[in-house]
C-alpha atoms as a PDB file:
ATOM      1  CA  UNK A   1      -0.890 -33.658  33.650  1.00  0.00           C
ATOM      2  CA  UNK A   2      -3.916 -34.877  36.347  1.00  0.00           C
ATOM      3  CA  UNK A   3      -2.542 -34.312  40.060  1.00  0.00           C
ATOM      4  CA  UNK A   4      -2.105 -37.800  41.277  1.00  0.00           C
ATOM      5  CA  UNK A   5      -5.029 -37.288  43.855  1.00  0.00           C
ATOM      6  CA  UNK A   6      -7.627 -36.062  40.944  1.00  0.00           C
ATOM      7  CA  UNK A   7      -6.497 -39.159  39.077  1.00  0.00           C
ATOM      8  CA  UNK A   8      -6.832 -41.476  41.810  1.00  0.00           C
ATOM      9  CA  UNK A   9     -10.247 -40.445  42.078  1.00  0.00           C
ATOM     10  CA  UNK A  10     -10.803 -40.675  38.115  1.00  0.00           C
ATOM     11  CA  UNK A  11      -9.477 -43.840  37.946  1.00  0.00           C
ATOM     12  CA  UNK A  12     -11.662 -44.861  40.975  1.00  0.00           C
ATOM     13  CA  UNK A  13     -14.310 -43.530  39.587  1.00  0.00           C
ATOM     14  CA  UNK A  14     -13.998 -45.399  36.021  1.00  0.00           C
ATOM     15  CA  UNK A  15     -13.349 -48.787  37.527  1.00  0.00           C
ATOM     16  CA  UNK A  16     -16.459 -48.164  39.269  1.00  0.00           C
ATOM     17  CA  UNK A  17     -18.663 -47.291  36.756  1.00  0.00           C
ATOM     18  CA  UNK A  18     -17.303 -49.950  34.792  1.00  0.00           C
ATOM     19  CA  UNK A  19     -17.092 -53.296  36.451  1.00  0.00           C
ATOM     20  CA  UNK A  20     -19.525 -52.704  39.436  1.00  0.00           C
ATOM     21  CA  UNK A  21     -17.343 -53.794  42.152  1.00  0.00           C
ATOM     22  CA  UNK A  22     -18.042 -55.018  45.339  1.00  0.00           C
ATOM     23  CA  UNK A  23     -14.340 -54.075  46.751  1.00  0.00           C
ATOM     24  CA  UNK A  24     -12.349 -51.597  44.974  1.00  0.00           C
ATOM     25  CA  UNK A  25      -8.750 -49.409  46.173  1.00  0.00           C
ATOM     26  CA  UNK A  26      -7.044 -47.450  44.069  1.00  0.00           C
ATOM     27  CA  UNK A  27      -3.442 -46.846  45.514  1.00  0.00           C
ATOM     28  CA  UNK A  28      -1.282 -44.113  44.660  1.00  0.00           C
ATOM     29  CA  UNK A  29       2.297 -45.868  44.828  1.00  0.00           C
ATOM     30  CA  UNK A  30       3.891 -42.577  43.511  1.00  0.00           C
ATOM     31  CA  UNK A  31       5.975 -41.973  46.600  1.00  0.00           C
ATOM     32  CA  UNK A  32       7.853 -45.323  46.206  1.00  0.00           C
ATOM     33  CA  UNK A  33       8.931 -44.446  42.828  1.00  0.00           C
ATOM     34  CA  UNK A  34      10.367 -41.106  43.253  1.00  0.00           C
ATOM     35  CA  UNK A  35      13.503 -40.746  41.551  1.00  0.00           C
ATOM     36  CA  UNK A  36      12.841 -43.470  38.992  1.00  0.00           C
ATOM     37  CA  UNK A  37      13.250 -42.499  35.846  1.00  0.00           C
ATOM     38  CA  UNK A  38       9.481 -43.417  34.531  1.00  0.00           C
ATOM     39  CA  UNK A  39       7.964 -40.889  37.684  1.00  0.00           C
ATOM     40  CA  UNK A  40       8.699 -37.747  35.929  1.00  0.00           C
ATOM     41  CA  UNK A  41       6.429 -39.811  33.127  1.00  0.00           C
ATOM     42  CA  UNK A  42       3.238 -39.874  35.420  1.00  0.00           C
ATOM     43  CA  UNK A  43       1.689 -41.759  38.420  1.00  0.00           C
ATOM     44  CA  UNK A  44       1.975 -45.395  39.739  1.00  0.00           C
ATOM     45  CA  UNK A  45      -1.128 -47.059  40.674  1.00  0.00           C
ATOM     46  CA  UNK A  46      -2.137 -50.149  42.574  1.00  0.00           C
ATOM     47  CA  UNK A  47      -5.821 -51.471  41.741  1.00  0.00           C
ATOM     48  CA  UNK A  48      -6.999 -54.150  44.164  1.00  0.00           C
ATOM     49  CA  UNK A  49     -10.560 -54.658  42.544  1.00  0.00           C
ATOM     50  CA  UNK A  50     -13.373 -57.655  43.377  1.00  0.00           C
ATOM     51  CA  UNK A  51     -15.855 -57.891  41.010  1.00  0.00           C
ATOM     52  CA  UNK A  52     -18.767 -60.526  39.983  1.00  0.00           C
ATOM     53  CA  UNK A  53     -17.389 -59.946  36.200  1.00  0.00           C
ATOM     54  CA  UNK A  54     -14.481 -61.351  36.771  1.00  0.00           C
ATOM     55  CA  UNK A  55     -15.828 -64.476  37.741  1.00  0.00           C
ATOM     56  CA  UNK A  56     -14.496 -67.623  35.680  1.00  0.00           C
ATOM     57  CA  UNK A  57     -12.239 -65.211  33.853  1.00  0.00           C
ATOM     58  CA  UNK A  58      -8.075 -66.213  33.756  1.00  0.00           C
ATOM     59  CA  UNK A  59      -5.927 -63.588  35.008  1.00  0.00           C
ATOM     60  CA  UNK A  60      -5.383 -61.876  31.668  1.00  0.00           C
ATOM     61  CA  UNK A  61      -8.799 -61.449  30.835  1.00  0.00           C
ATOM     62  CA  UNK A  62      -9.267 -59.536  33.670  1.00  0.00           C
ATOM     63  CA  UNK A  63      -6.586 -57.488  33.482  1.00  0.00           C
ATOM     64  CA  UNK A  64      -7.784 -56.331  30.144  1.00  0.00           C
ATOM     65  CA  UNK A  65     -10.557 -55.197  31.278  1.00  0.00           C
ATOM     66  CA  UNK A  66      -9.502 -53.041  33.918  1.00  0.00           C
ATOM     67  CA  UNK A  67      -7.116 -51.416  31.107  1.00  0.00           C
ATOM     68  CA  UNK A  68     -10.139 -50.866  29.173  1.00  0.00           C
ATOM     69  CA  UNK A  69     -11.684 -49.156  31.772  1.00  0.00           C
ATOM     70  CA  UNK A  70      -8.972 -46.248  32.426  1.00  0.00           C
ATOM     71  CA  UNK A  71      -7.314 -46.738  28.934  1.00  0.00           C
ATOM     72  CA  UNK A  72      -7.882 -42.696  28.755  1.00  0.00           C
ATOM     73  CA  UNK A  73      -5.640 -42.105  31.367  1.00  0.00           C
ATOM     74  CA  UNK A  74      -2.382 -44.694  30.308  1.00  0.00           C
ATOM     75  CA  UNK A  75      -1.245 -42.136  28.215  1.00  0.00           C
ATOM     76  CA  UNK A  76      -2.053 -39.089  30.162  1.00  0.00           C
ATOM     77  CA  UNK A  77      -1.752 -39.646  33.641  1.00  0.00           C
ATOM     78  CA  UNK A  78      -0.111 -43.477  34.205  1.00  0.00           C
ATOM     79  CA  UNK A  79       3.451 -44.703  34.339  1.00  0.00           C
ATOM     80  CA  UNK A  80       2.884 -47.717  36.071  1.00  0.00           C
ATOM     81  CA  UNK A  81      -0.713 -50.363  37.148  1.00  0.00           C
ATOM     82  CA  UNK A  82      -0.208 -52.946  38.968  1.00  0.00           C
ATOM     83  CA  UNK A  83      -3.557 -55.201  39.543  1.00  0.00           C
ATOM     84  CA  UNK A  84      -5.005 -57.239  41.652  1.00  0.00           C
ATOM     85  CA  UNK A  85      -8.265 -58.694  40.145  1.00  0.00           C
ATOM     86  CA  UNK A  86     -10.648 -61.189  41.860  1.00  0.00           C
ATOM     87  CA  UNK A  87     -13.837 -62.489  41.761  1.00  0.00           C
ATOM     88  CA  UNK A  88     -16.262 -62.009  44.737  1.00  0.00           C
ATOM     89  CA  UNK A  89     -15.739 -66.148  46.166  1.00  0.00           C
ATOM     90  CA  UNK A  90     -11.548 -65.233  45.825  1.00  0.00           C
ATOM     91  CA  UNK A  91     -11.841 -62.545  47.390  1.00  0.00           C
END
């Protein structure tokens, strides 16, 4: 499995590439989940993400398409996302 710190940057890296963003953090939430039993299962993530594509797009919508972006690493790498997706005027 990724180190959490080469994924963060991955995943980073991805959500760049693929939504442009004008605000992006990635947040490794790992520590807070320590001794949970989905931990030993892989990283948790927090993805607080402002991009132009999102605009007029519900909640879902955008959601999916941050999955799409690091779908490679859900199975590899992820436990847990948690997302925060605006458009630039929410932000």
């Amino acid at each position: 499995m990724t180190t959490a710190p080469a994924l963060q940057q991955q995943l980073e890296q991805a959500l760049a590439h693929a939504l442009a963003p004008v605000s992006l953090a990635v947040v490794d939430d790992s520590a807070a989940h320590a001794g949970h039993a989905g931990a030993k299962s892989g990283a948790h993530f927090t993805v607080l993400i402002v991009s132009a594509r999102f605009q007029g797009m519900p909640r879902l919508a955008r959601h999916r398409l941050v999955y799409d972006a690091v779908r490679p690493w859900m199975a590899v790498g992820i436990h847990a996302l948690a997302i925060e997706a605006r458009a630039p005027d929410e932000a």
